[in-house]
C-alpha atoms as a PDB file:
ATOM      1  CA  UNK A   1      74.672  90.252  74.606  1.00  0.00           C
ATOM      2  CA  UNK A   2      75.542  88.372  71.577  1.00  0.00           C
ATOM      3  CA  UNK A   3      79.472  90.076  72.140  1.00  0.00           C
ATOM      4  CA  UNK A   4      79.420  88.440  75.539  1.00  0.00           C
ATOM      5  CA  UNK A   5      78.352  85.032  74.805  1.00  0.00           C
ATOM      6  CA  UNK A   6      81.158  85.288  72.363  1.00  0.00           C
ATOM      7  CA  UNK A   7      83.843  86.592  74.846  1.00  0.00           C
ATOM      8  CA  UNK A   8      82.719  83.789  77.295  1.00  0.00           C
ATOM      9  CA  UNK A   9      82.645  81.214  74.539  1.00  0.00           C
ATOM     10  CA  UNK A  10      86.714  82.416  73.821  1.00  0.00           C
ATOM     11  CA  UNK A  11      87.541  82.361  77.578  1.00  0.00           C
ATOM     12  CA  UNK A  12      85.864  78.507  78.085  1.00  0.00           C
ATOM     13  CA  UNK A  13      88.062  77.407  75.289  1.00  0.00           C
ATOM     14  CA  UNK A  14      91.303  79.070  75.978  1.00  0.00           C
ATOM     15  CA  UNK A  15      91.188  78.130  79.195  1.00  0.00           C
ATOM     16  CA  UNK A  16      90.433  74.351  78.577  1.00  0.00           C
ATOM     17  CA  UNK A  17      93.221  74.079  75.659  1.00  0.00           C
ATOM     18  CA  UNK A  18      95.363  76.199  78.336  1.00  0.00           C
ATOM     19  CA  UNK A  19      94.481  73.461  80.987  1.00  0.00           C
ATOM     20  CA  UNK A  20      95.395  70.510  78.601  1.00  0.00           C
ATOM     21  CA  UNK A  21      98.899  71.824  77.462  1.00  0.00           C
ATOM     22  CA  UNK A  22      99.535  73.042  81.192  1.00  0.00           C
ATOM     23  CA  UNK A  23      99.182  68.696  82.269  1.00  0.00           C
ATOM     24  CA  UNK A  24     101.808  66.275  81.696  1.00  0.00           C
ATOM     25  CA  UNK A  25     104.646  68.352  82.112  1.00  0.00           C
ATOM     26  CA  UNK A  26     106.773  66.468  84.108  1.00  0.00           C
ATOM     27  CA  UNK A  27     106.775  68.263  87.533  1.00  0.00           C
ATOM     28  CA  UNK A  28     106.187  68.533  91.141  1.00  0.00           C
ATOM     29  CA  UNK A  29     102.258  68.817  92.071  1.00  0.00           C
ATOM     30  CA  UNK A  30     102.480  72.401  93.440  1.00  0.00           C
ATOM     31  CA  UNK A  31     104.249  73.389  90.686  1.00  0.00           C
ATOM     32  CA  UNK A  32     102.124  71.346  87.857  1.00  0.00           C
ATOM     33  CA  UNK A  33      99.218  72.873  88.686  1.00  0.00           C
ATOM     34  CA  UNK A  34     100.556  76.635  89.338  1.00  0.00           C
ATOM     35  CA  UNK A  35     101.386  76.185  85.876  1.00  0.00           C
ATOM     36  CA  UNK A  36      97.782  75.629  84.752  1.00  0.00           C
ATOM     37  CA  UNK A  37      96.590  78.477  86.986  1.00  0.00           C
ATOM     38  CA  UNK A  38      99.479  81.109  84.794  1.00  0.00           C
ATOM     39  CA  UNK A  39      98.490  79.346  81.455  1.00  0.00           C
ATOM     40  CA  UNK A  40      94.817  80.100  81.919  1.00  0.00           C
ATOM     41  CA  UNK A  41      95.584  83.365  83.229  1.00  0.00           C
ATOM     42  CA  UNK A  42      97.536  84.218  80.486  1.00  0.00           C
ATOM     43  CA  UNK A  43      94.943  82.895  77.806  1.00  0.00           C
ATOM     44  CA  UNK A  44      92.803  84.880  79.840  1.00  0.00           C
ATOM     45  CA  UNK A  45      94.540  88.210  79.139  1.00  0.00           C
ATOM     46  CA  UNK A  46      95.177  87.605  75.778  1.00  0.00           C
ATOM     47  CA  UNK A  47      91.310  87.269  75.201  1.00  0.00           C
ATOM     48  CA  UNK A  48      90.401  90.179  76.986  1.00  0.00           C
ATOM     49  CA  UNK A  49      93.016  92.325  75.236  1.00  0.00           C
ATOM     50  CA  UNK A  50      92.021  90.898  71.710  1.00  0.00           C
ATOM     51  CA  UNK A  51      88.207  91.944  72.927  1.00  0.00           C
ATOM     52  CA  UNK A  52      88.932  95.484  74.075  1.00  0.00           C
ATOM     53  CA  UNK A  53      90.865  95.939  70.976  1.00  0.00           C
ATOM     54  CA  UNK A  54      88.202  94.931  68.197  1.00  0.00           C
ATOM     55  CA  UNK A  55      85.054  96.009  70.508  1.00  0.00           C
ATOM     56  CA  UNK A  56      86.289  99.379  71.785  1.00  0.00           C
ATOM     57  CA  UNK A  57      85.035  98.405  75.412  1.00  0.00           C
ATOM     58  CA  UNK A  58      87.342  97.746  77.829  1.00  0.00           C
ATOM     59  CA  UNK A  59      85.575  96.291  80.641  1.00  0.00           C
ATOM     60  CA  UNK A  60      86.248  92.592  79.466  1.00  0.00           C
ATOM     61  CA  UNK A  61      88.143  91.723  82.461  1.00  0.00           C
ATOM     62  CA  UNK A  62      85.742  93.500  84.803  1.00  0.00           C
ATOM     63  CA  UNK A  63      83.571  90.716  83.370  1.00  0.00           C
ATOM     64  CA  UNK A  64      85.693  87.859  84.683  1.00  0.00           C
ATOM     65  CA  UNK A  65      86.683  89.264  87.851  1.00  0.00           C
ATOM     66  CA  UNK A  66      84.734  87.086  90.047  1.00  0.00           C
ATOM     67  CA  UNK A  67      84.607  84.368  88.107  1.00  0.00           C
ATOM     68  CA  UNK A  68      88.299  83.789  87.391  1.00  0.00           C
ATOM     69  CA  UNK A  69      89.395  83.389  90.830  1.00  0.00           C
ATOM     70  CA  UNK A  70      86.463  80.988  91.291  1.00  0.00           C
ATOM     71  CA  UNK A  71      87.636  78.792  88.502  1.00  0.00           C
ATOM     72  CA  UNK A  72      91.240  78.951  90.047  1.00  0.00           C
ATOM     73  CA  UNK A  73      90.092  78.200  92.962  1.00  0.00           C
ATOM     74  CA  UNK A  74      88.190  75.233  91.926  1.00  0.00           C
ATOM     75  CA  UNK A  75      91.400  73.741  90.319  1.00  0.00           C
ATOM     76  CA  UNK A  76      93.527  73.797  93.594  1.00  0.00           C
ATOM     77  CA  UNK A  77      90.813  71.751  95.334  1.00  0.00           C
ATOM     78  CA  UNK A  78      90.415  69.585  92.794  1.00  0.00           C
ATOM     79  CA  UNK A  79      93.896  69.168  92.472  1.00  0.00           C
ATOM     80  CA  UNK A  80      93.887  68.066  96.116  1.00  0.00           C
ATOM     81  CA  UNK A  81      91.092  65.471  95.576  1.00  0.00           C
ATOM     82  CA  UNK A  82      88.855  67.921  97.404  1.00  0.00           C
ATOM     83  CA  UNK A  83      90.339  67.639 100.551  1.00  0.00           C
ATOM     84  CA  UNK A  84      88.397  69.389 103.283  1.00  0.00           C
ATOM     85  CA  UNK A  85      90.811  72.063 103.676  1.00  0.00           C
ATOM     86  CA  UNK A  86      90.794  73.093  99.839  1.00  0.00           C
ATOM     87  CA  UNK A  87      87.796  72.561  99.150  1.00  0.00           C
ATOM     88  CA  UNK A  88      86.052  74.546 102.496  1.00  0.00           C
ATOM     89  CA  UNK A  89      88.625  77.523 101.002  1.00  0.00           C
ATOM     90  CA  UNK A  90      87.245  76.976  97.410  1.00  0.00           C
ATOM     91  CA  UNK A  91      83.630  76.833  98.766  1.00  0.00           C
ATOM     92  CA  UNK A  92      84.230  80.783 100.557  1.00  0.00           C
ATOM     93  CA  UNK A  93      86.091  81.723  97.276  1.00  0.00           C
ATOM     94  CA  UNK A  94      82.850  80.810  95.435  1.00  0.00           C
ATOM     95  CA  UNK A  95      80.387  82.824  97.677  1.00  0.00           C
ATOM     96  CA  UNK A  96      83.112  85.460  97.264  1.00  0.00           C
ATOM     97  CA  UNK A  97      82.279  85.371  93.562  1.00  0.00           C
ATOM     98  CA  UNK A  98      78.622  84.663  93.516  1.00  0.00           C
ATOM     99  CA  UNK A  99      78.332  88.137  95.730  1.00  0.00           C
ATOM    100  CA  UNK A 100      80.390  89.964  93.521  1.00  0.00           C
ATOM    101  CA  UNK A 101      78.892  88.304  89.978  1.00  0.00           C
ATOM    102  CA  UNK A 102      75.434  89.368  91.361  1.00  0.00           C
ATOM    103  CA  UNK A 103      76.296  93.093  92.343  1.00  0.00           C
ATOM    104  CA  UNK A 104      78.211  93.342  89.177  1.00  0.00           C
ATOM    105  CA  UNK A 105      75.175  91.765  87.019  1.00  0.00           C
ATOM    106  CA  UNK A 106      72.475  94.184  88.682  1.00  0.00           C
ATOM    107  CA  UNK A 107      74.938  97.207  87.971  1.00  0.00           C
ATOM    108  CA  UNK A 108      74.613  96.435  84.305  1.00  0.00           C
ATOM    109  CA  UNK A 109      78.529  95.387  83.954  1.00  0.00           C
ATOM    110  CA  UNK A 110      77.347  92.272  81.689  1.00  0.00           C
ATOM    111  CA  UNK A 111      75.009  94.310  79.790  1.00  0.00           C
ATOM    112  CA  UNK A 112      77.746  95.975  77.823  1.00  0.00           C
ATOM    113  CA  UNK A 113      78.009  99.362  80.207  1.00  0.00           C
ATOM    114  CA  UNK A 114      81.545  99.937  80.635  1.00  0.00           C
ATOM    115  CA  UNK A 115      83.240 100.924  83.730  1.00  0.00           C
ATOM    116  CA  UNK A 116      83.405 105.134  83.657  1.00  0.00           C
ATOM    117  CA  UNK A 117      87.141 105.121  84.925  1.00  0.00           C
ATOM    118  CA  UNK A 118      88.295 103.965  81.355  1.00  0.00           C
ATOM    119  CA  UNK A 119      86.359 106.334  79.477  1.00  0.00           C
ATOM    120  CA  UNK A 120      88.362 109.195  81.596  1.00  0.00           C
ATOM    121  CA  UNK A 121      91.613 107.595  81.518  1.00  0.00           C
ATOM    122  CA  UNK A 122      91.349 107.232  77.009  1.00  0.00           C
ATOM    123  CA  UNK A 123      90.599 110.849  77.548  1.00  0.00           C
ATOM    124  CA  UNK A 124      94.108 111.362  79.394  1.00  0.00           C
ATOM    125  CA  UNK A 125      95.989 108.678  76.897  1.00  0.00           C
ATOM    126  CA  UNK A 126      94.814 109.883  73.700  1.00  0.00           C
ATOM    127  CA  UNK A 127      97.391 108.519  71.489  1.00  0.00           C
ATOM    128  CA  UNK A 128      96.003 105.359  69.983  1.00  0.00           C
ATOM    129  CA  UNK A 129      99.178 102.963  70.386  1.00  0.00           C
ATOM    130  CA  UNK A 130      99.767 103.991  74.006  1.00  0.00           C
ATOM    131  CA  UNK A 131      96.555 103.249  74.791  1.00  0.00           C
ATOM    132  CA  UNK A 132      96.608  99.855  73.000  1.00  0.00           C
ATOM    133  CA  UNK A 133      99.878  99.227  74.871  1.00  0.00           C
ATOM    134  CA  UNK A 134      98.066  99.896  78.775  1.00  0.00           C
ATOM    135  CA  UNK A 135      95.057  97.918  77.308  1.00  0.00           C
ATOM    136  CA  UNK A 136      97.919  95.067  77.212  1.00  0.00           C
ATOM    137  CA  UNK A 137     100.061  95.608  79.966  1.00  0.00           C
ATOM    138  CA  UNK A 138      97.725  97.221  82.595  1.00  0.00           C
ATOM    139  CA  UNK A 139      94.393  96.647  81.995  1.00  0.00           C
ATOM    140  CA  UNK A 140      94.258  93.057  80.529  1.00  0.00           C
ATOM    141  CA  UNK A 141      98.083  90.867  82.038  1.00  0.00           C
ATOM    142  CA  UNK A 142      98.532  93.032  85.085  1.00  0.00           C
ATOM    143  CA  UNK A 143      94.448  92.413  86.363  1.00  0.00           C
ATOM    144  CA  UNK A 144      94.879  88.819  85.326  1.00  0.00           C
ATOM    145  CA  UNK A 145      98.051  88.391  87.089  1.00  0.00           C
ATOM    146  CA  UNK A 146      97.084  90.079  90.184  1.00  0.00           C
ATOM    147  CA  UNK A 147      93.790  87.552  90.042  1.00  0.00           C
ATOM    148  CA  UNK A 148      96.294  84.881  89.658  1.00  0.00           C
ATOM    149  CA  UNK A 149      98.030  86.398  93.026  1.00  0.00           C
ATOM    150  CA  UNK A 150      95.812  86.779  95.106  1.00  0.00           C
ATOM    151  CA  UNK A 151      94.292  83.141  94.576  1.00  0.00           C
ATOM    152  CA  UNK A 152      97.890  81.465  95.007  1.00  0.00           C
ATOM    153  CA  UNK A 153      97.746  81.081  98.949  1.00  0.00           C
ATOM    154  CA  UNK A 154      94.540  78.639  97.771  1.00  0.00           C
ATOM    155  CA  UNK A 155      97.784  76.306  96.206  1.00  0.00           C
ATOM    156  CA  UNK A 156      99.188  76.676  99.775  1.00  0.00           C
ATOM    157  CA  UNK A 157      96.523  75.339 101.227  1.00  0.00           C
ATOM    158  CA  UNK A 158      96.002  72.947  98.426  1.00  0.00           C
ATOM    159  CA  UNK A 159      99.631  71.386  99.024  1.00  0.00           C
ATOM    160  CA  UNK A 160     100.279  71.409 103.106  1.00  0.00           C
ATOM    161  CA  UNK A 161     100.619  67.822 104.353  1.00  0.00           C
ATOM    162  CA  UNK A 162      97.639  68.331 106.784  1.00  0.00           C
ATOM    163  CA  UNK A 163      94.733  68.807 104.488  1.00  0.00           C
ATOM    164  CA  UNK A 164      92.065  68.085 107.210  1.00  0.00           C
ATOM    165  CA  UNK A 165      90.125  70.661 109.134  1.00  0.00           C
ATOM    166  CA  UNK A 166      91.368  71.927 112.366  1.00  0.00           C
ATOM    167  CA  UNK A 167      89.867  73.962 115.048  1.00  0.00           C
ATOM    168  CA  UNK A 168      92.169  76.477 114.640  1.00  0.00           C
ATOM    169  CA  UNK A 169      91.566  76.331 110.616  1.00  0.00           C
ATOM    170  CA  UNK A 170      87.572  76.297 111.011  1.00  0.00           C
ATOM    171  CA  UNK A 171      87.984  79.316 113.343  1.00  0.00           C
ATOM    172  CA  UNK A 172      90.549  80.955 110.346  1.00  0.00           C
ATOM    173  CA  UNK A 173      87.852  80.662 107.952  1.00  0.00           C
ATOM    174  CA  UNK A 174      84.871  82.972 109.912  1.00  0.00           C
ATOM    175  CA  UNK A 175      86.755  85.745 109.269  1.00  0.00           C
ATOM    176  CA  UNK A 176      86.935  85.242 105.318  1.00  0.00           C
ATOM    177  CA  UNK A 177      83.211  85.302 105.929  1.00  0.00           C
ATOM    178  CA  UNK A 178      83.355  88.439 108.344  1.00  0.00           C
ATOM    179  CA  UNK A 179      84.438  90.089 105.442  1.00  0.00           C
ATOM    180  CA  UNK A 180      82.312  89.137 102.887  1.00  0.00           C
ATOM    181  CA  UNK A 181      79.145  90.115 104.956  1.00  0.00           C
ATOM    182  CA  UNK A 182      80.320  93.372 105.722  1.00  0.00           C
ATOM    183  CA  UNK A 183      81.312  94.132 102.139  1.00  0.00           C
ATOM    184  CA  UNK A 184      77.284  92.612 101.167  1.00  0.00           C
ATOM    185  CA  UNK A 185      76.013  94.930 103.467  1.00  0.00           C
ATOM    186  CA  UNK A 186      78.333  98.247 101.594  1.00  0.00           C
ATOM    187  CA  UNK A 187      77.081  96.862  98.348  1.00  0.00           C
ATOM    188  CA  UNK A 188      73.355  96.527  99.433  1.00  0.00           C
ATOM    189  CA  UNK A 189      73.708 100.149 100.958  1.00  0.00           C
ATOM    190  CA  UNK A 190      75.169 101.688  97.909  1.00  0.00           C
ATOM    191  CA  UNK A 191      72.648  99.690  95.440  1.00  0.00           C
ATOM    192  CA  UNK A 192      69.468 101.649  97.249  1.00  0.00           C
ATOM    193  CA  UNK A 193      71.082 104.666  97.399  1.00  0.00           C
ATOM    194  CA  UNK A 194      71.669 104.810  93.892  1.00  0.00           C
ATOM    195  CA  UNK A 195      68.512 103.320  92.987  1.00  0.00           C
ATOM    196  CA  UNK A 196      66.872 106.133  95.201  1.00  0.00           C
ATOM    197  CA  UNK A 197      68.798 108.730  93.585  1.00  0.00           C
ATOM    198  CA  UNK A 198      67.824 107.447  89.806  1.00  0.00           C
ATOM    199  CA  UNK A 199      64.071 107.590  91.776  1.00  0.00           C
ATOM    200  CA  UNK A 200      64.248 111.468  92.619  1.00  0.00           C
ATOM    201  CA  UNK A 201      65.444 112.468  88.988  1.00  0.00           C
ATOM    202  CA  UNK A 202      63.247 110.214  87.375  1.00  0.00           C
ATOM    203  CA  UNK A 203      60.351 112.203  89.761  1.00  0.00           C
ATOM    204  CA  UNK A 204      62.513 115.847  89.474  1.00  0.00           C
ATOM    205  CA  UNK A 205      61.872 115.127  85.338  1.00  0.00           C
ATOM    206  CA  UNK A 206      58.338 114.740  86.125  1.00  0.00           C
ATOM    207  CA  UNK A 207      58.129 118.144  88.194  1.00  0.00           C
ATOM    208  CA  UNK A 208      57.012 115.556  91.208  1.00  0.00           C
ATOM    209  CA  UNK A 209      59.915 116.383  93.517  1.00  0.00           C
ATOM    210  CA  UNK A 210      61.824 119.313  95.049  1.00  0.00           C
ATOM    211  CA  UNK A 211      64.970 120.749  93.300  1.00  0.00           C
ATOM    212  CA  UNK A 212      66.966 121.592  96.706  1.00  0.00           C
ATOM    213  CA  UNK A 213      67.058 117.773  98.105  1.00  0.00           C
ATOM    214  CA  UNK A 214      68.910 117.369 101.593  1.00  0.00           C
ATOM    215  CA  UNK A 215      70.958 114.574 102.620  1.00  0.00           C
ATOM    216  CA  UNK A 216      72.546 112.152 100.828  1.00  0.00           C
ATOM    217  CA  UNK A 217      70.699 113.194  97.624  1.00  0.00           C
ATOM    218  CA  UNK A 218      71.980 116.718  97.886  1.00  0.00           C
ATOM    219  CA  UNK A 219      75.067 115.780  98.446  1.00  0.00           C
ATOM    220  CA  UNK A 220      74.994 113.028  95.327  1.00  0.00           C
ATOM    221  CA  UNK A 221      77.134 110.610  96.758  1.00  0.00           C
ATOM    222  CA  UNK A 222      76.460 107.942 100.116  1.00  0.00           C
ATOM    223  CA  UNK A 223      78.006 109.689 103.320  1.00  0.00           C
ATOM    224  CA  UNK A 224      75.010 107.027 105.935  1.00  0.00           C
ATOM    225  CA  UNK A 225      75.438 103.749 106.908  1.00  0.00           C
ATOM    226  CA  UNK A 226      78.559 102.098 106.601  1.00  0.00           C
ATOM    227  CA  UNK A 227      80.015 105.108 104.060  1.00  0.00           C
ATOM    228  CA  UNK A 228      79.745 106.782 107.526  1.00  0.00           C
ATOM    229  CA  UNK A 229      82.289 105.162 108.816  1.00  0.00           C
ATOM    230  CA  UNK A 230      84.909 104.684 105.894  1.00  0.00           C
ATOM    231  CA  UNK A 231      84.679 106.319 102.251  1.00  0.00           C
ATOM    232  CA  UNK A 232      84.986 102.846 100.221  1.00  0.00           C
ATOM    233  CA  UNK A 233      83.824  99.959 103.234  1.00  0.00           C
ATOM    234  CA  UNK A 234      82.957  97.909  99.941  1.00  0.00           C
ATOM    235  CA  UNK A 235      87.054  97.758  99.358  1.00  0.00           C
ATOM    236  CA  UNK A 236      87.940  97.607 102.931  1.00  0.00           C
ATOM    237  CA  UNK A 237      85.339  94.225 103.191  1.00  0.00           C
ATOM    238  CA  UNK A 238      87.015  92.946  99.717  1.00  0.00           C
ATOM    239  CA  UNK A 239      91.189  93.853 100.690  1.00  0.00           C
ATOM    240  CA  UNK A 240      89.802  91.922 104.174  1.00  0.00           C
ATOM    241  CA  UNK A 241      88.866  89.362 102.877  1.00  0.00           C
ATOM    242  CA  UNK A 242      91.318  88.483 100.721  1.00  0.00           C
ATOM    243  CA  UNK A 243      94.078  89.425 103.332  1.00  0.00           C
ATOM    244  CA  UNK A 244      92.123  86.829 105.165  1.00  0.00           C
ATOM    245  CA  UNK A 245      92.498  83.738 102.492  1.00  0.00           C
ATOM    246  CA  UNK A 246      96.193  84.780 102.892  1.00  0.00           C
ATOM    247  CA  UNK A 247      96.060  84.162 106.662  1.00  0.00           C
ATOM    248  CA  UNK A 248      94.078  80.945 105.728  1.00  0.00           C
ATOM    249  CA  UNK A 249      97.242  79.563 104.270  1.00  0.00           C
ATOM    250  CA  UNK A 250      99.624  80.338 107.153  1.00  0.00           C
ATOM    251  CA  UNK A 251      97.554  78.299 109.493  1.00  0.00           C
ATOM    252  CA  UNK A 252     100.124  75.799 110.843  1.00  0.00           C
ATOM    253  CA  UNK A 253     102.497  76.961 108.817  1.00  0.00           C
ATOM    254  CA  UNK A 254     105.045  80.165 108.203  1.00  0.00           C
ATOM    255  CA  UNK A 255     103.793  83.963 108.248  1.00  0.00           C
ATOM    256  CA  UNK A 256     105.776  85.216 105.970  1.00  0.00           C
ATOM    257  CA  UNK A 257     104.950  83.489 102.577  1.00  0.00           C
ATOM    258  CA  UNK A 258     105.767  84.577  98.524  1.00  0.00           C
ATOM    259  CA  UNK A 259     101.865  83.929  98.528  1.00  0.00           C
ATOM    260  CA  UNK A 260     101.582  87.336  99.834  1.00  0.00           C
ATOM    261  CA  UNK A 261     102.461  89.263  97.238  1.00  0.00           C
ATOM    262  CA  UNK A 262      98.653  88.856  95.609  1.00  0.00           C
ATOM    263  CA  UNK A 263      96.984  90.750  98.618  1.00  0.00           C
ATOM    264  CA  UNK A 264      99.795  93.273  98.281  1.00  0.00           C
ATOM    265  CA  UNK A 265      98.777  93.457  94.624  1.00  0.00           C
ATOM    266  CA  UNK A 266      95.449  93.526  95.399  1.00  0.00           C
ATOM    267  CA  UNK A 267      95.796  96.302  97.912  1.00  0.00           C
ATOM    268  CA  UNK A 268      97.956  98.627  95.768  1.00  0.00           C
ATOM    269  CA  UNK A 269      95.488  98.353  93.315  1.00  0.00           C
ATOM    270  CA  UNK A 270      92.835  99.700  95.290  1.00  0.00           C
ATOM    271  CA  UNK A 271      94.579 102.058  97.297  1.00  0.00           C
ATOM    272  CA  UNK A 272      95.426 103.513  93.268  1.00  0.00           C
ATOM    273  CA  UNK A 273      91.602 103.066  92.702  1.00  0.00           C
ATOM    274  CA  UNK A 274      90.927 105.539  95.299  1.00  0.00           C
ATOM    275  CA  UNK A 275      92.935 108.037  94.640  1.00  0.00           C
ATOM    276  CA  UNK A 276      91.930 108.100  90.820  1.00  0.00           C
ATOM    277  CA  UNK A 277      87.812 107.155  91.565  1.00  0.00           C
ATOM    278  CA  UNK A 278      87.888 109.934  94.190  1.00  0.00           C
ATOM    279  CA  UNK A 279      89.450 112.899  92.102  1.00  0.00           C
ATOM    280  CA  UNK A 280      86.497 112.425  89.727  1.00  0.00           C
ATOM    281  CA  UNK A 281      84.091 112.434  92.735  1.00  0.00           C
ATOM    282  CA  UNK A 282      85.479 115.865  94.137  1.00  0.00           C
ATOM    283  CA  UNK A 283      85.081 117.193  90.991  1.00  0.00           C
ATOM    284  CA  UNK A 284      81.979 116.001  90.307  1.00  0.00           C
ATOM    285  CA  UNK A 285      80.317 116.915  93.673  1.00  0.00           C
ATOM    286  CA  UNK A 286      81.221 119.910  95.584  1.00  0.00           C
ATOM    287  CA  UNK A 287      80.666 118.594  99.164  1.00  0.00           C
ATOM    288  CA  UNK A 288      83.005 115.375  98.240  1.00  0.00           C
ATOM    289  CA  UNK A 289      86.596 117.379  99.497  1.00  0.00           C
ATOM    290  CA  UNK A 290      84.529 118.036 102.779  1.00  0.00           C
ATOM    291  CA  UNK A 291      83.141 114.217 103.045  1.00  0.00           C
ATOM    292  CA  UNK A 292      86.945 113.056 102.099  1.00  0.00           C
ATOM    293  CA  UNK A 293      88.696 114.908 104.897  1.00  0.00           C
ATOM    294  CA  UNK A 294      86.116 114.143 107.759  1.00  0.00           C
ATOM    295  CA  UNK A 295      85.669 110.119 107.036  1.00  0.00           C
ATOM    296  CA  UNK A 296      88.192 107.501 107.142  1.00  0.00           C
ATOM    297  CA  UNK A 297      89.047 106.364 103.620  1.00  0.00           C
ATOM    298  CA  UNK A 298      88.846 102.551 104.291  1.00  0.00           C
ATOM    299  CA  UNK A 299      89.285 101.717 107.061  1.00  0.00           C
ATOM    300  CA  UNK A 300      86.364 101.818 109.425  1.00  0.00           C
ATOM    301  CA  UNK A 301      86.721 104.622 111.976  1.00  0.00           C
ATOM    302  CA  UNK A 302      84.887 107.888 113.836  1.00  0.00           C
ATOM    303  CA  UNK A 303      84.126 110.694 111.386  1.00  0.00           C
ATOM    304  CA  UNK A 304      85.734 114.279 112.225  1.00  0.00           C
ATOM    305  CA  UNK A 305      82.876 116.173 111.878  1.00  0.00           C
ATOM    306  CA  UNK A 306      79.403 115.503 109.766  1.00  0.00           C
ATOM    307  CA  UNK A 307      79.674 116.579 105.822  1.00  0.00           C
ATOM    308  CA  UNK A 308      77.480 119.704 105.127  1.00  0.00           C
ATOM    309  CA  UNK A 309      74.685 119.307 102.119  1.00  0.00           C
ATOM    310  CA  UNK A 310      75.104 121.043  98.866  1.00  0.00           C
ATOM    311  CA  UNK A 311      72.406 121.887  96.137  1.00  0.00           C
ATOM    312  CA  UNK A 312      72.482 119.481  93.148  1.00  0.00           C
ATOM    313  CA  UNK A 313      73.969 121.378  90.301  1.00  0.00           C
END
């Protein structure tokens, strides 16, 4: 605990000295306070890549995912005077964040457990530099950026003319929250399964339950619920919603924005996510090949046929 107190001590002071040099510079609002949003982002990175390189953990900006584009979000509406319009965006950015903080928190990610996926890509990037040099340019100023991204239609919204809340606006912002509620539910799903799973070995250590499970706990991995429907519904709820804040910004305005490139970001992140999460799943379980070619991968959609159970190894 003490290294993350620390780590959050760094990031509250680089991003208030980032904030102060970012003011004052001479330019147009929308462009003033982009600036703050990059310098904090970039004082950000710098902290998590300083952190990852003295602590040997790399999870650092797992840890300020959902807080990040809170704070960013925070300083777009305030930039605006908290005008309705900012500030009702800012206000579904923040549930946003409190959902994903608490699911993140309950998972252990601020406890110090680091996220599996970088343990197995050191394995593939052995050489010390090289990895140093992905902990820099992938892992700590491409996340931050692509936080910085997908926030930026916020600054859109921030800096229309017509700051007020319309019908049309108010009926934009439901499906932000459409979203987030069906992502909740993925996360809630996922949490007891793997809860009940940790349950059955805890009892299977204690010679208090059966060896050959069926289901979902044969299988190892969630194929009910939601996970019936698409492999990953927890990204599909998180890509629509933040798709969504995009669409929040072209209310009364253009479709077609620069703004865009953060859900594109976003989404190319997750679709390489995927691929990469789910190669370690197949090999991992042997019924996962079977689950991936009958169920939609995100998207939510009519399975081909029902995956077959397999005897834990």
């Amino acid at each position: 605990m003490k290294r993350l107190f620390l780590f959050l001590a760094a990031s509250i002071v680089v991003s208030l000295l980032a904030l102060g040099a970012s003011r004052g510079l001479g330019y147009g609002w929308a462009v003033t306070v982009l600036r703050a949003v990059i310098s904090i982002d970039l004082s950000l990175a710098a902290v998590c890549f300083v952190f990852g390189l003295v602590t040997g953990d790399y999870s650092w900006v797992d840890r300020i995912w959902s807080i990040a584009p809170v704070l960013f979000a925070w300083i777009y509406a305030g930039a605006s005077r908290l005008s309705p319009r900012p500030t009702l965006a800012a206000a579904l950015v923040t549930l946003w964040g409190a959902r994903l903080t608490f699911n993140f928190a309950r998972r252990g990610g601020y406890a110090g457990a680091e996220d599996y996926r970088w343990a197995v890509l050191r394995d593939r990037i052995p050489q010390p530099v090289a990895w140093q040099l992905f902990n820099l340019l992938f892992i700590s100023l491409f996340q931050l950026a692509v936080l910085a991204l997908f926030t930026s239609p916020l600054g859109r919204i921030a800096s229309a003319p017509d700051r007020n809340v319309s019908p049309l606006f108010a009926l934009a912002a439901l499906l932000p929250l459409a979203f987030l509620a069906y992502e909740t539910a993925a996360d809630s799903q996922q949490w007891r399964f793997q809860q009940a799973k940790a349950a059955y070995r805890e009892a299977l250590s204690r010679g208090e339950a059966p060896e050959d499970p069926t289901g979902d706990l044969g299988r190892g991995f969630r194929t009910t619920g939601l996970f019936a429907l698409s492999r990953h519904p927890n990204y599909f709820g998180e890509l629509g919603f933040w798709w969504s804040v995009y669409l929040l910004g072209c209310v009364d305005g253009r479709l077609a924005h620069w703004t865009m490139a953060g859900a594109l970001a976003l989404s190319a992140v997750f679709v390489g996510s995927t691929g990469f999460t789910e190669a370690i799943s197949a090999a991992k379980y042997p019924d996962y090949r079977r689950y991936r070619t009958s169920t939609s991968a995100l998207v939510p959609w009519f399975r081909k046929a029902a995956p077959e159970a397999a005897a834990p190894d």
